[in-house]
N, C-alpha and C. Protein backbone atom coordinates (compact mmCIF):
# COMPACT_ATOMS: atom_id res chain seq x y z
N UNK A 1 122.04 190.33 146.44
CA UNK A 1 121.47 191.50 147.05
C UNK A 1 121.34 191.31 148.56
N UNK A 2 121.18 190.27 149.14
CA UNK A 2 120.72 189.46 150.43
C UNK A 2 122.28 189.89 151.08
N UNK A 3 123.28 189.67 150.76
CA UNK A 3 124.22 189.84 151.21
C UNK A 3 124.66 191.41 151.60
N UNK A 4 124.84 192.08 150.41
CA UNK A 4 124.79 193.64 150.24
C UNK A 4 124.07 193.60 151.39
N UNK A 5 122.80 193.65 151.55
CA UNK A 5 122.09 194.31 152.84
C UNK A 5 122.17 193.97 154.35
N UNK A 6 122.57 192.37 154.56
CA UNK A 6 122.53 192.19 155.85
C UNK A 6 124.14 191.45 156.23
N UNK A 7 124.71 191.19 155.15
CA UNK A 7 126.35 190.44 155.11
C UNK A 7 126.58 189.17 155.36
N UNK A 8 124.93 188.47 155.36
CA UNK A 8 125.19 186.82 155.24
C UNK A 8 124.30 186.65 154.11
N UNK A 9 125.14 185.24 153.53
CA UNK A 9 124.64 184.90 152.03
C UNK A 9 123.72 183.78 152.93
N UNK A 10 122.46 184.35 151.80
CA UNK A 10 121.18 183.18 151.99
C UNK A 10 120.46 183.42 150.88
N UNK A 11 119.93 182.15 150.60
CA UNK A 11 119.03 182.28 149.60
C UNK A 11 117.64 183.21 149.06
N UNK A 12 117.35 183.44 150.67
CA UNK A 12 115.70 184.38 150.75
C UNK A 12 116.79 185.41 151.75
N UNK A 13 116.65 186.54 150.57
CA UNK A 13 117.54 187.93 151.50
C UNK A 13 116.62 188.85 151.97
N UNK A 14 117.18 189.29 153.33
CA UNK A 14 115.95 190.21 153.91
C UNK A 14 116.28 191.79 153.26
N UNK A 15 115.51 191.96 153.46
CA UNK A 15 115.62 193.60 152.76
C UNK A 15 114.96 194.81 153.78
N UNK A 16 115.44 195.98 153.63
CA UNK A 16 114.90 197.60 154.30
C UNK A 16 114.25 197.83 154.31
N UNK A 17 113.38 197.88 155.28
CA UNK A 17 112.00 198.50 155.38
C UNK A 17 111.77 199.29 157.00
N UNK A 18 111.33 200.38 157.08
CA UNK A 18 111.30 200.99 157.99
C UNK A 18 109.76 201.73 157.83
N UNK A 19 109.12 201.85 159.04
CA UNK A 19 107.71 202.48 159.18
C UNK A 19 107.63 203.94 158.41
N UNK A 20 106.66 204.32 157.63
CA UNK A 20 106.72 205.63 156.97
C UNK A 20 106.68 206.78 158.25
N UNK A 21 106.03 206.48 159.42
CA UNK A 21 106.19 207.38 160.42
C UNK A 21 106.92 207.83 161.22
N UNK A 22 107.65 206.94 161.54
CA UNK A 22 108.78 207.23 162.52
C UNK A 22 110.23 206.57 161.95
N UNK A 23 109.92 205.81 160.95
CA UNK A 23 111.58 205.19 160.94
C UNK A 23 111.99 204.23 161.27
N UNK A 24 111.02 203.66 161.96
CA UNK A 24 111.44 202.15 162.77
C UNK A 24 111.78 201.42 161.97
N UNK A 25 112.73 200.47 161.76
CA UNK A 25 112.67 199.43 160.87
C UNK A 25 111.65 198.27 161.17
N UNK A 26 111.13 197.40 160.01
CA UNK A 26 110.41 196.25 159.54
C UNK A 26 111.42 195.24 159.23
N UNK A 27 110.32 193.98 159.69
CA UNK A 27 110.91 192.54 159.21
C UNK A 27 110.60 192.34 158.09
N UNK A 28 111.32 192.07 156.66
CA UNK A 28 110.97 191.78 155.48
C UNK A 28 111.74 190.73 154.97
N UNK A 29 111.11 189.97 153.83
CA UNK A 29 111.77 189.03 153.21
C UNK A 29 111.53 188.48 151.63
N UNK A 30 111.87 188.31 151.04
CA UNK A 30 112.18 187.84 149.33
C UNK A 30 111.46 186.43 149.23
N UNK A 31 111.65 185.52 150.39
CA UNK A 31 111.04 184.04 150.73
C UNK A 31 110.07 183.86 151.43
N UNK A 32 109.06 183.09 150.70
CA UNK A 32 108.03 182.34 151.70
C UNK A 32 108.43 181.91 153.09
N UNK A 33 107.71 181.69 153.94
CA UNK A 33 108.06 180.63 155.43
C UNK A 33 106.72 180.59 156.18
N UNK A 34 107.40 179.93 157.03
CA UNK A 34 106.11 180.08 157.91
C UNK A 34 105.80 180.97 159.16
N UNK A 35 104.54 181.78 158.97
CA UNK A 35 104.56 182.87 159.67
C UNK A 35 104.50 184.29 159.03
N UNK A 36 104.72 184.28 157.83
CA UNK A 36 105.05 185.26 157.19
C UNK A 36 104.02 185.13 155.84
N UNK A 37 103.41 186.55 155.49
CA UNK A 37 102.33 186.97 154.94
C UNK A 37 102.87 187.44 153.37
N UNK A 38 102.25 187.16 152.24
CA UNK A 38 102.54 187.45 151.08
C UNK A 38 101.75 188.97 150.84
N UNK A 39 102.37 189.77 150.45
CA UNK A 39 102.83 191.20 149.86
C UNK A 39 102.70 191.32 148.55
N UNK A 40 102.15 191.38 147.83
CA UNK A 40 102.07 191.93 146.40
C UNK A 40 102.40 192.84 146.06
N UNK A 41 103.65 193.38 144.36
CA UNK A 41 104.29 194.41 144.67
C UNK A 41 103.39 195.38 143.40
N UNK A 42 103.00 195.89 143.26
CA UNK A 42 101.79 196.52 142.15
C UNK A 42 102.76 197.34 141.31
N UNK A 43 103.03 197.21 139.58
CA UNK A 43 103.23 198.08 139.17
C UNK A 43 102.33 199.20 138.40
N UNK A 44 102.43 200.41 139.14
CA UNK A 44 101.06 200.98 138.90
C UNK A 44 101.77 202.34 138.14
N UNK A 45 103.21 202.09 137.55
CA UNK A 45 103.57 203.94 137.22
C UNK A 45 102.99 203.85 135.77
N UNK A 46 102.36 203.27 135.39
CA UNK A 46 101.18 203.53 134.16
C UNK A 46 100.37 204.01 134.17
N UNK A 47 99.36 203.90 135.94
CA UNK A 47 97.93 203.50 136.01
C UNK A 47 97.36 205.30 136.42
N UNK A 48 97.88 206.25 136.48
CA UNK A 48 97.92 207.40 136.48
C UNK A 48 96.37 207.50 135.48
N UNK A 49 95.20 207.77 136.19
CA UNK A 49 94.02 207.93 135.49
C UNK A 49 93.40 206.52 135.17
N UNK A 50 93.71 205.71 135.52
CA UNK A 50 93.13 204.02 135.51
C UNK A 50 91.91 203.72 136.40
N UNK A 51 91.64 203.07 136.58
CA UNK A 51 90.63 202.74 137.86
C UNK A 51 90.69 203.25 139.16
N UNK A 52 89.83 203.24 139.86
CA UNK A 52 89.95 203.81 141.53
C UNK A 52 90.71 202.22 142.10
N UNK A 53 90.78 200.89 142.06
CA UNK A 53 91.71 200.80 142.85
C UNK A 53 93.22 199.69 142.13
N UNK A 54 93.40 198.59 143.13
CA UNK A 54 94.41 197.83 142.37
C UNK A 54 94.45 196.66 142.01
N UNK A 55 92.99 196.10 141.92
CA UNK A 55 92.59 195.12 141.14
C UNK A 55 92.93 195.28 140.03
N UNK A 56 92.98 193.93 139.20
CA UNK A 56 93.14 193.61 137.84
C UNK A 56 94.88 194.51 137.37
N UNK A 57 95.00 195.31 138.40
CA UNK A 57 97.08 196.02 137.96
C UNK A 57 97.35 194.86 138.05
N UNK A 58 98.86 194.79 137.15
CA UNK A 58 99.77 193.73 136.62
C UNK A 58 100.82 193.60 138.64
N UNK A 59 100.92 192.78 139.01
CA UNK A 59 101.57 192.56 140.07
C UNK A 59 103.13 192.12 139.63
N UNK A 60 103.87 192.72 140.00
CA UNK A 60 105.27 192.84 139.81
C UNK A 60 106.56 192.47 140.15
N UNK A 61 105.92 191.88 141.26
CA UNK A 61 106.56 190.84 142.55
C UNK A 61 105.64 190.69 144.09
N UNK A 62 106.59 189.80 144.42
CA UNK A 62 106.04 189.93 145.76
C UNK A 62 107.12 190.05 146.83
N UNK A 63 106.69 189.82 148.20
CA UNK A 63 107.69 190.40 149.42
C UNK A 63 106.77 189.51 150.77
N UNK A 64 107.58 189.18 151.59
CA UNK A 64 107.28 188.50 152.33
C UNK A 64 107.21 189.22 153.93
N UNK A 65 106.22 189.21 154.34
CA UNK A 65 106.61 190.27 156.21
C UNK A 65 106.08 189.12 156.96
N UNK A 66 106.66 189.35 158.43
CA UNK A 66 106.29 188.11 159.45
C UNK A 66 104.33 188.69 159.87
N UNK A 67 103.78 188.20 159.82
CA UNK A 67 102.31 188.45 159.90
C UNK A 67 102.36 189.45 161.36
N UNK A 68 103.05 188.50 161.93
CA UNK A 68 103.03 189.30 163.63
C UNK A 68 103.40 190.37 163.61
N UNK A 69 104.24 190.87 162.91
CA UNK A 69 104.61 192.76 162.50
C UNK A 69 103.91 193.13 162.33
N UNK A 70 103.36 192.47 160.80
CA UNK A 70 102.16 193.58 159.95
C UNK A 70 101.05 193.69 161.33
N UNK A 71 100.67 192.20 161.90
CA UNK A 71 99.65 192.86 163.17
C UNK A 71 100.00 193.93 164.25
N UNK A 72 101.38 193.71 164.49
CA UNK A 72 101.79 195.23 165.18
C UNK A 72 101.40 196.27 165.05
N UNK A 73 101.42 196.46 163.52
CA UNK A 73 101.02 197.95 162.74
C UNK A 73 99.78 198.03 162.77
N UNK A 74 99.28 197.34 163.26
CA UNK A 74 97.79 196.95 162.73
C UNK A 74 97.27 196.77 161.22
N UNK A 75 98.01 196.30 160.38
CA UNK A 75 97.95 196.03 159.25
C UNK A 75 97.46 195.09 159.08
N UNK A 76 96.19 194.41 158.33
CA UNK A 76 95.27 193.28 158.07
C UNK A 76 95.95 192.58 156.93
N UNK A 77 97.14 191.10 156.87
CA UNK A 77 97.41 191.06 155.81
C UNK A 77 97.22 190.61 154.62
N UNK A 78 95.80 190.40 155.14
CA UNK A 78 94.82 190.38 153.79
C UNK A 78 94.65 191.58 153.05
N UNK A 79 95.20 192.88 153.57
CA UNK A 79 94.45 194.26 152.60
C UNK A 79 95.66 195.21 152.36
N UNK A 80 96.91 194.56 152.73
CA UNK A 80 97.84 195.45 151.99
C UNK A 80 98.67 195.46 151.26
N UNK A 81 99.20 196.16 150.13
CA UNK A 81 99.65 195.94 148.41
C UNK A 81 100.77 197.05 148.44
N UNK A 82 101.71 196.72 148.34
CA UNK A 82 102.96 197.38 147.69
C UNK A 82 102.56 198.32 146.50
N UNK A 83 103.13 199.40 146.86
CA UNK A 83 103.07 200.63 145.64
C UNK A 83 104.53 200.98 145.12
N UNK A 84 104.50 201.18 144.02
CA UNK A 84 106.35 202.07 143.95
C UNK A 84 105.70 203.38 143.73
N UNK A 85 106.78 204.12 144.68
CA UNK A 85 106.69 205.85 144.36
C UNK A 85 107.60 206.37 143.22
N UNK A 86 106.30 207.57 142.62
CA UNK A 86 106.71 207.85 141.46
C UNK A 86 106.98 209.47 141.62
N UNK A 87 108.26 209.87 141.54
CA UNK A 87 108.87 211.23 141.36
C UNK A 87 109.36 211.29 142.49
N UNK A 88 109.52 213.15 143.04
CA UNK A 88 110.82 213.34 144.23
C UNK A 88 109.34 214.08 145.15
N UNK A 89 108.06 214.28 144.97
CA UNK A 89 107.54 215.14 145.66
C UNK A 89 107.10 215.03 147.28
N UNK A 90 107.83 213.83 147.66
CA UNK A 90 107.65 213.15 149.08
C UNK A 90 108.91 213.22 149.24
N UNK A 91 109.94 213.50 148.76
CA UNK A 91 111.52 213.49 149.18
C UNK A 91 111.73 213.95 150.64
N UNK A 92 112.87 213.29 151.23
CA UNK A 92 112.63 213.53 152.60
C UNK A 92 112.17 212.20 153.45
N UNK A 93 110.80 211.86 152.39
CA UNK A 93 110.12 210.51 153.40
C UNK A 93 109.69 209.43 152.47
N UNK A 94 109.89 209.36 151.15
CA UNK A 94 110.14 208.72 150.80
C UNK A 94 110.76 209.24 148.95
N UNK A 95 111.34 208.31 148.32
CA UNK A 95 112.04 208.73 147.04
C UNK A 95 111.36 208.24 146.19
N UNK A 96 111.78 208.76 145.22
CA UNK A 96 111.61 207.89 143.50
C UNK A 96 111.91 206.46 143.67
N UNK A 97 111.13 205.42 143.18
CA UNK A 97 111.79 204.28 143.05
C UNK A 97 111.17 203.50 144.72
N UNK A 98 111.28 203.81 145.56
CA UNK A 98 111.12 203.18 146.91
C UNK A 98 109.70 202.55 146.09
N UNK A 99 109.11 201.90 147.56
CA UNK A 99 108.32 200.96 147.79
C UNK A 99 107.28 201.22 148.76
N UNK A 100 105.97 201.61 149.21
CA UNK A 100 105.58 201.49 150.36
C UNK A 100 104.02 200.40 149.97
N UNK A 101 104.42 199.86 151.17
CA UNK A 101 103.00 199.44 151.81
C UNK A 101 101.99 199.73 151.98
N UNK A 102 100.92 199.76 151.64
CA UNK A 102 100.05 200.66 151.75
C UNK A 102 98.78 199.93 152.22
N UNK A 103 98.09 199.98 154.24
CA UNK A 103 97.31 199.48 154.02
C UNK A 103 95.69 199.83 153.78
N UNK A 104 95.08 198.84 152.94
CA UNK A 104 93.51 199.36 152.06
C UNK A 104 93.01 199.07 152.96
N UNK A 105 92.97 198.68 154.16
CA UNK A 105 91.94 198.86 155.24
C UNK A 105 91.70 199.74 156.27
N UNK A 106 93.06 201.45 155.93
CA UNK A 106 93.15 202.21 156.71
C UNK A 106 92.82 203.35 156.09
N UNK A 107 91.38 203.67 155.54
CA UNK A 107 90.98 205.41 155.09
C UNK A 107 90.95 206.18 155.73
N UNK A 108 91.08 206.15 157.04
CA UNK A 108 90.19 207.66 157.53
C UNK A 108 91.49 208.39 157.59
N UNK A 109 90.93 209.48 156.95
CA UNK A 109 91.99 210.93 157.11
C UNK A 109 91.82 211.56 158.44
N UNK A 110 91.08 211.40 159.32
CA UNK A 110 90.99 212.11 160.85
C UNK A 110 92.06 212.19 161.67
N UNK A 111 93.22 210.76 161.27
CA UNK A 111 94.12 211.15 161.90
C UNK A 111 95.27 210.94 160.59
N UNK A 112 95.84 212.60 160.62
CA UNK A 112 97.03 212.64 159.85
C UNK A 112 97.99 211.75 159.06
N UNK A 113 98.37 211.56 158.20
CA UNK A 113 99.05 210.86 157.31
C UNK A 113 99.87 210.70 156.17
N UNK A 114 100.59 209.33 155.77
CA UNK A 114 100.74 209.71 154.28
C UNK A 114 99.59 208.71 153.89
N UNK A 115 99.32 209.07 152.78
CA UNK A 115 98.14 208.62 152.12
C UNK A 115 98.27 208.06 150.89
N UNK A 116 97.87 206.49 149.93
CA UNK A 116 97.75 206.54 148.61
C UNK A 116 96.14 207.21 147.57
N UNK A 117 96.29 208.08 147.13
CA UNK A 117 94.74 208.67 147.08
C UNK A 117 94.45 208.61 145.48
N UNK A 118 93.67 208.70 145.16
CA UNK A 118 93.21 209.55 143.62
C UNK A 118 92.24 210.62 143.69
N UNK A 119 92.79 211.86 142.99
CA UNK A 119 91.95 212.73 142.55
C UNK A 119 91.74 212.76 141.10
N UNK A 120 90.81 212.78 141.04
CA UNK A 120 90.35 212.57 139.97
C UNK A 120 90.85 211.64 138.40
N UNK A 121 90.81 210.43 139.18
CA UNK A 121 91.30 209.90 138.66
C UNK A 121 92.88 209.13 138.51
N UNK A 122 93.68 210.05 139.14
CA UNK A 122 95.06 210.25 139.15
C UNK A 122 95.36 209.63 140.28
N UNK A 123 96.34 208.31 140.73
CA UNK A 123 96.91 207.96 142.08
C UNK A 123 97.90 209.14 141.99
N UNK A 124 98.19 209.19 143.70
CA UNK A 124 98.85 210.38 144.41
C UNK A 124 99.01 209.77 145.51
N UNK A 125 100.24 209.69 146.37
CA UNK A 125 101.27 209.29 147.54
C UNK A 125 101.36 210.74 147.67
N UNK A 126 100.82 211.25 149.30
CA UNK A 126 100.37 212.37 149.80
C UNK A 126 100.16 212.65 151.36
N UNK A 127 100.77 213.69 151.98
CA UNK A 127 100.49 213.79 153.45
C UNK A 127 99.24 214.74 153.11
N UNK A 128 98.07 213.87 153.78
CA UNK A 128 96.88 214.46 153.95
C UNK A 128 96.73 214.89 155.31
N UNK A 129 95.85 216.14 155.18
CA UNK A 129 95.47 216.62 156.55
C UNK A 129 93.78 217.61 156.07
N UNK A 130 93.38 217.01 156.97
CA UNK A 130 92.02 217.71 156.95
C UNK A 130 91.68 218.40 157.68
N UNK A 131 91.11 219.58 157.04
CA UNK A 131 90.59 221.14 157.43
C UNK A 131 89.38 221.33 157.96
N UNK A 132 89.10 222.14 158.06
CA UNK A 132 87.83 222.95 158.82
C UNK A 132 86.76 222.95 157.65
N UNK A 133 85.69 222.69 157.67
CA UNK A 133 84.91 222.54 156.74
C UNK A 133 84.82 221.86 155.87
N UNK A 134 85.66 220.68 156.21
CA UNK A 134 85.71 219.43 155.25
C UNK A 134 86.23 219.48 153.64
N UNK A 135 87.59 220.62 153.90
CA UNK A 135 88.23 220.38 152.93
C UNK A 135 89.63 219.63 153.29
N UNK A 136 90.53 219.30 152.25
CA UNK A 136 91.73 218.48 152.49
C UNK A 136 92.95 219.25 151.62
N UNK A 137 94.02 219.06 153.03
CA UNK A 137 95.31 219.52 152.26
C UNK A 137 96.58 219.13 151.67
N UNK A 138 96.44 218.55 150.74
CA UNK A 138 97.51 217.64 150.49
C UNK A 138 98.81 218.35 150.35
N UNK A 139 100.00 217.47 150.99
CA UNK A 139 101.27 218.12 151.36
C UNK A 139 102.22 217.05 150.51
N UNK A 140 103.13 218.08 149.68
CA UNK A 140 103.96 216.92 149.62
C UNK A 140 105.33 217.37 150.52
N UNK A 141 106.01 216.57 150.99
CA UNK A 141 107.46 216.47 151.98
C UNK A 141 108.12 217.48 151.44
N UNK A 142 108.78 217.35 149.74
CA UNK A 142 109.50 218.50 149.15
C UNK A 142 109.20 219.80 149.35
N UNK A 143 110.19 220.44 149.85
CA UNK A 143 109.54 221.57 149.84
C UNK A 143 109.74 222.65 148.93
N UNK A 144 109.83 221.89 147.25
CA UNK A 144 109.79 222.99 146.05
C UNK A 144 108.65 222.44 145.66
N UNK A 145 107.64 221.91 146.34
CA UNK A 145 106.04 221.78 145.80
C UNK A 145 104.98 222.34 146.73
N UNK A 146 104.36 222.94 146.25
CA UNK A 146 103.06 223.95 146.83
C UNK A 146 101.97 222.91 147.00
N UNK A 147 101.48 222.99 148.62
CA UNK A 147 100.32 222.01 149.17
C UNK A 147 99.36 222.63 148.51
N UNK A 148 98.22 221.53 147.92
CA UNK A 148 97.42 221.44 147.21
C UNK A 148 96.07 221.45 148.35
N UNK A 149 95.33 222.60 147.94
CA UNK A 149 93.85 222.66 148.82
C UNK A 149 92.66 221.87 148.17
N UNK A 150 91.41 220.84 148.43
CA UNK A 150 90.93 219.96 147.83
C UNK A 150 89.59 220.73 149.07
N UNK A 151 88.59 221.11 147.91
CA UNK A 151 87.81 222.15 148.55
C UNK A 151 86.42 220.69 148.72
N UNK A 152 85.16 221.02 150.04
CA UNK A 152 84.65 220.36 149.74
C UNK A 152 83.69 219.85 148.25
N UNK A 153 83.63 220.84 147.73
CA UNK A 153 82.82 220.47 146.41
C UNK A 153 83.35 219.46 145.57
N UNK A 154 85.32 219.63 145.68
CA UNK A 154 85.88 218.80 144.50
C UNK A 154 85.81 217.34 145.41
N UNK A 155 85.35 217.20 146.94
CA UNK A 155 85.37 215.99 147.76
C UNK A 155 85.11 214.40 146.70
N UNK A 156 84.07 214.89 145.74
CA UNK A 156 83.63 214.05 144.66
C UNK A 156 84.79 213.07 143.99
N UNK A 157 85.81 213.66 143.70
CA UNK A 157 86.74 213.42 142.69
C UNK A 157 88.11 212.63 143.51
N UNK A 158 87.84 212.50 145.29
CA UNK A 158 88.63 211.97 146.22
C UNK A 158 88.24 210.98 146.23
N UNK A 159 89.21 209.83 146.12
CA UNK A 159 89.34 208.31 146.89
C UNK A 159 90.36 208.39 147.40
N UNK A 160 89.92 207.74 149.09
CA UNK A 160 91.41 207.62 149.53
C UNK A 160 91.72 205.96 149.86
N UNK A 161 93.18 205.80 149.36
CA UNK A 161 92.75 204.14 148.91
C UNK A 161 93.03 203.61 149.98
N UNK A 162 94.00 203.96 150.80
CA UNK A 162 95.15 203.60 151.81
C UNK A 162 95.58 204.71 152.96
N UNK A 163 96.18 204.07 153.57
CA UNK A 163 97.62 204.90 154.47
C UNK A 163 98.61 203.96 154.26
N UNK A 164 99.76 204.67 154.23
CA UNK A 164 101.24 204.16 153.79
C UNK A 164 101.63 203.93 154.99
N UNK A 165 101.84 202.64 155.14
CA UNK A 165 102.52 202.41 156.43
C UNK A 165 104.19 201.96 156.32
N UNK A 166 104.52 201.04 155.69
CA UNK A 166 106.27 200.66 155.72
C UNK A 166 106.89 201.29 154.40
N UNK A 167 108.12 201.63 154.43
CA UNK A 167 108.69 202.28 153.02
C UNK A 167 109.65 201.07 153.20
N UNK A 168 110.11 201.12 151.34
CA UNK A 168 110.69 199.79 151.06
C UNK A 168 111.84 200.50 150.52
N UNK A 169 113.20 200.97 150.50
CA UNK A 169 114.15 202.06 149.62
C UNK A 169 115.42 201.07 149.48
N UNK A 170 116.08 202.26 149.05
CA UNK A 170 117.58 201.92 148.25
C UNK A 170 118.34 202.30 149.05
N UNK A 171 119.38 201.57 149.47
CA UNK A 171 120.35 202.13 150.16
C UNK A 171 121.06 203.54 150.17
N UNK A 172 121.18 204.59 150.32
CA UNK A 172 121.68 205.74 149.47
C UNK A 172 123.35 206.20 150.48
C-alpha cells in the first residue's frame, strides 16, 4: 500500500491525509518513530446510540503523525482518536469509509466547523453552526440532505465530542 501511495517501497508506508478545512495535506504514518504520536483508529460504525464518548470502543488500528504537525493544528496528542465516516452525507468533504481525526479537546461550536457530535444518543460527523438564541444547525456537505435545526430545549440531548481536524481517504 506504502508504495501505491508515495512510489517507494518501505516498510512503515505513509499515507493521505489532508486538513478537513482547507485541504492541506498531513504527515502520516503506519510506523512508530521518534517524534511521532500514536493515533488510535476507533471502530465505532456499531456504536450508533452507545455511550457519549470513546472509551471502552474496540480500537481498530492505529496511525502514526509527527507530534510537531498535530501541534501545528493545535491538536493535543494526547486527546485525539480516529473516527471512520459512516454514509455519503458529508460527501464533498469527506466519504464513506474515510477516516478523520477528531480532536476531544476542541468543543466549542463558536467558531464554525465539522464536528463529531451525539444527539441523542446517536454519533453524527456534522458541519455545525450556531444560531441566534442558542440553537444549532447541523449541515451536512451533500446537498440531497436537509440541515437539521437543534432548538435550544433539545440542547439537552447535544454532546459535542470533537472537531474534525485531518481526513484520512481513498484514493479515488
Amino acid at each position: 500500500m506504502g508504495y501505491v501511495l508515495t512510489g517507494q517501497h518501505s516498510a512503515e508506508p505513509s499515507v493521505s491525509a489532508q486538513r478537513v478545512a482547507d485541504g492541506a495535506p498531513v504527515a502520516a504514518t503506519y510506523g512508530p518513530g521518534p517524534g511521532l504520536a500514536e493515533v488510535k483508529l476507533y471502530d465505532v460504525e456499531g456504536a450508533a446510540g452507545a455511550g457519549r464518548s470513546l472509551e471502552g470502543e474496540r480500537v481498530e488500528g492505529v496511525i502514526h503523525f509527527p507530534e510537531a504537525e498535530l501541534a501545528a493544528l493545535g491538536v493535543s496528542a494526547e486527546r485525539v482518536a480516529g473516527v471512520k465516516v459512516r454514509g455519503d452525507s458529508m460527501e464533498s468533504t469527506l466519504a464513506d469509509g474515510d477516516w478523520v481525526l477528531v480532536d476531544l479537546g476542541s468543543r466549542d461550536i463558536r467558531q464554525e466547523g465539522v464536528f463529531l457530535l451525539t444527539v441523542s444518543g446517536e454519533r453524527r460527523i456534522k458541519r455545525v453552526q450556531r444560531l441566534a438564541g442558542g440553537a444549532l444547525f447541523l449541515i451536512s456537505d451533500n446537498e440531497h440532505y436537509q440541515p437539521e435545526m437543534i432548538t435550544p430545549q433539545q440542547m439537552g440531548e447535544v454532546e459535542i465530542l470533537g472537531r474534525c481536524e485531518v481526513r484520512i481517504g481513498r484514493i479515488s
